[in-house]
Protein backbone atom coordinates (compact mmCIF):
# COMPACT_ATOMS: atom_id res chain seq x y z
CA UNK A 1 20.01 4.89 -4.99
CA UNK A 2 19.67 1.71 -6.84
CA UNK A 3 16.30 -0.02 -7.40
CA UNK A 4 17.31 -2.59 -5.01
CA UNK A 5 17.75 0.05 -1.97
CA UNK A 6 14.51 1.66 -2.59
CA UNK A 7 12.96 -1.75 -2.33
CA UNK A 8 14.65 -2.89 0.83
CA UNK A 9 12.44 -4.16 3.92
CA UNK A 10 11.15 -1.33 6.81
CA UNK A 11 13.85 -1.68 9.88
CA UNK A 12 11.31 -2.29 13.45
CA UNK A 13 12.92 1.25 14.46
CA UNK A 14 11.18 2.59 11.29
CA UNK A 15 7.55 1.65 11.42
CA UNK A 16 7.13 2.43 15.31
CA UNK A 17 6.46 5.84 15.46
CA UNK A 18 5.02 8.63 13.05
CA UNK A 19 7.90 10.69 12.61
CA UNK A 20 10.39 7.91 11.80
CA UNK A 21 7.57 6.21 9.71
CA UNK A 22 7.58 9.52 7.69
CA UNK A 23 11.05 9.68 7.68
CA UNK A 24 11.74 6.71 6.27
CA UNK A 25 9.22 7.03 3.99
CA UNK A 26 9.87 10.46 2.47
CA UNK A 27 13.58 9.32 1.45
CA UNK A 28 12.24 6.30 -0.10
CA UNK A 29 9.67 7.65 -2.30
CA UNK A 30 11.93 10.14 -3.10
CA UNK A 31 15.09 8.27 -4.20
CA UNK A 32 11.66 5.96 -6.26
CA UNK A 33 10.37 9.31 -7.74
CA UNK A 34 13.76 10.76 -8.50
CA UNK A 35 15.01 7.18 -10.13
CA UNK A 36 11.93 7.19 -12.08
CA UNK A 37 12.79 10.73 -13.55
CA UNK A 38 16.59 10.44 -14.40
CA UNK A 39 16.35 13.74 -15.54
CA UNK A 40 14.42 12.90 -18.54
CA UNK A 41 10.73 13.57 -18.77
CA UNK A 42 8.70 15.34 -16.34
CA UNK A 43 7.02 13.46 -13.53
CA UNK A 44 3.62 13.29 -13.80
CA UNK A 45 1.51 13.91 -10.28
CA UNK A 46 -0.28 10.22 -10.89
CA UNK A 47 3.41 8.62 -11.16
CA UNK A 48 3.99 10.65 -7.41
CA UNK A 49 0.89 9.68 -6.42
CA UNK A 50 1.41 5.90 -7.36
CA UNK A 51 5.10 5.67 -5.63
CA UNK A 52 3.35 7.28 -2.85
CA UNK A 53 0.83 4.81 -2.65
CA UNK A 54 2.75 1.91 -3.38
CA UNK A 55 5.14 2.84 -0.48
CA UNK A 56 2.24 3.15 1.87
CA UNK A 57 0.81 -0.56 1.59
CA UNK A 58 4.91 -1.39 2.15
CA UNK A 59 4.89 0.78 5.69
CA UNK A 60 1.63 -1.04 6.48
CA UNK A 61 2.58 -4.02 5.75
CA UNK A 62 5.70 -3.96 7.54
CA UNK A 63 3.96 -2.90 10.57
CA UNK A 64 1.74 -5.95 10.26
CA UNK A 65 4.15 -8.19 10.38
CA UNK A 66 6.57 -6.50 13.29
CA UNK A 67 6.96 -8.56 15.97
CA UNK A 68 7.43 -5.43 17.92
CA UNK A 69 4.77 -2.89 16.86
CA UNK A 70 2.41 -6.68 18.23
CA UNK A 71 4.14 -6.70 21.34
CA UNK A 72 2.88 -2.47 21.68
CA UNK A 73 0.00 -3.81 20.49
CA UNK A 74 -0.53 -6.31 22.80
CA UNK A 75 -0.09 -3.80 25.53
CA UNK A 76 -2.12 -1.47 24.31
CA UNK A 77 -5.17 -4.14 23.89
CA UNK A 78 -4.28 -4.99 27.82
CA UNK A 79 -4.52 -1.69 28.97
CA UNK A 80 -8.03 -0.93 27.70
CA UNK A 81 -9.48 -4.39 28.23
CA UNK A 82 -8.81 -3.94 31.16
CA UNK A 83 -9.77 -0.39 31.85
CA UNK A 84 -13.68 -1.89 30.33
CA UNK A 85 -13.56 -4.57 32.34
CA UNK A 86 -12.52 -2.54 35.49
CA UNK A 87 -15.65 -0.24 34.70
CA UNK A 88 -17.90 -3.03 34.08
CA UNK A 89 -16.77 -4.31 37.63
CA UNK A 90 -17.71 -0.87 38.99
CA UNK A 91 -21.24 -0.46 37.32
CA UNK A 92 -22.07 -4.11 38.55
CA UNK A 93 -19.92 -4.32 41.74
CA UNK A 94 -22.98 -3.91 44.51
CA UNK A 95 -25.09 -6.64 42.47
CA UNK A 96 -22.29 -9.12 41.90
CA UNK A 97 -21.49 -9.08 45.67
CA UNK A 98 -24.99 -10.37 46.58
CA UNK A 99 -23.85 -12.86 44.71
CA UNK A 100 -20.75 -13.62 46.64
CA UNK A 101 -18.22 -12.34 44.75
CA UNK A 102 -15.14 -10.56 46.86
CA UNK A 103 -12.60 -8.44 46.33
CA UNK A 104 -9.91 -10.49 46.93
CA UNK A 105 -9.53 -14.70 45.69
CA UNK A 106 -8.98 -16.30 49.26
């Protein structure tokens, strides 16, 4: 694999779930590692360590900047906003209805 293939950009299908993250991962730090050894020298554990780490920051940044792991994002920020909410509206419920709040908007 070719330096330029090892340094190609996370697919969305990639970076949205664990296995497929680790997946895509393992093959590309091992086509880096094995491109860095070209049957030569020995590969150190810091130089497997490094591509490792180096690969890492590219997963997480590519899962910054997916528009789709924000949408999953999004609804996972919905859901437990407004499970707290929903509890704060139980705790408080008798109180805010002396103040006139109702269940339903008219």
């Amino acid at each position: 694999m070719s330096e330029e293939e090892v340094g190609r950009p996370y697919r969305w299908e990639e970076v949205l779930s664990f296995d497929r993250l680790r997946r895509a991962m393992m093959g590309r730090v091992l086509d880096k590692v094995e491109s860095l050894w070209q049957g030569n020298e020995p590969i150190s554990p810091q130089q497997i360590s490094e591509a490792i780490t180096d690969e890492w920051e590219k997963v997480k940044e590519a899962v910054r900047s997916s528009s789709t792991a924000r949408d999953a994002f999004r609804k996972f920020l919905e859901r437990t906003v407004s499970e707290e909410i929903d509890k704060l509206i139980q705790r408080d419920k008798t109180e805010l209805e002396s103040f006139g709040v109702v269940e339903r908007s008219l």
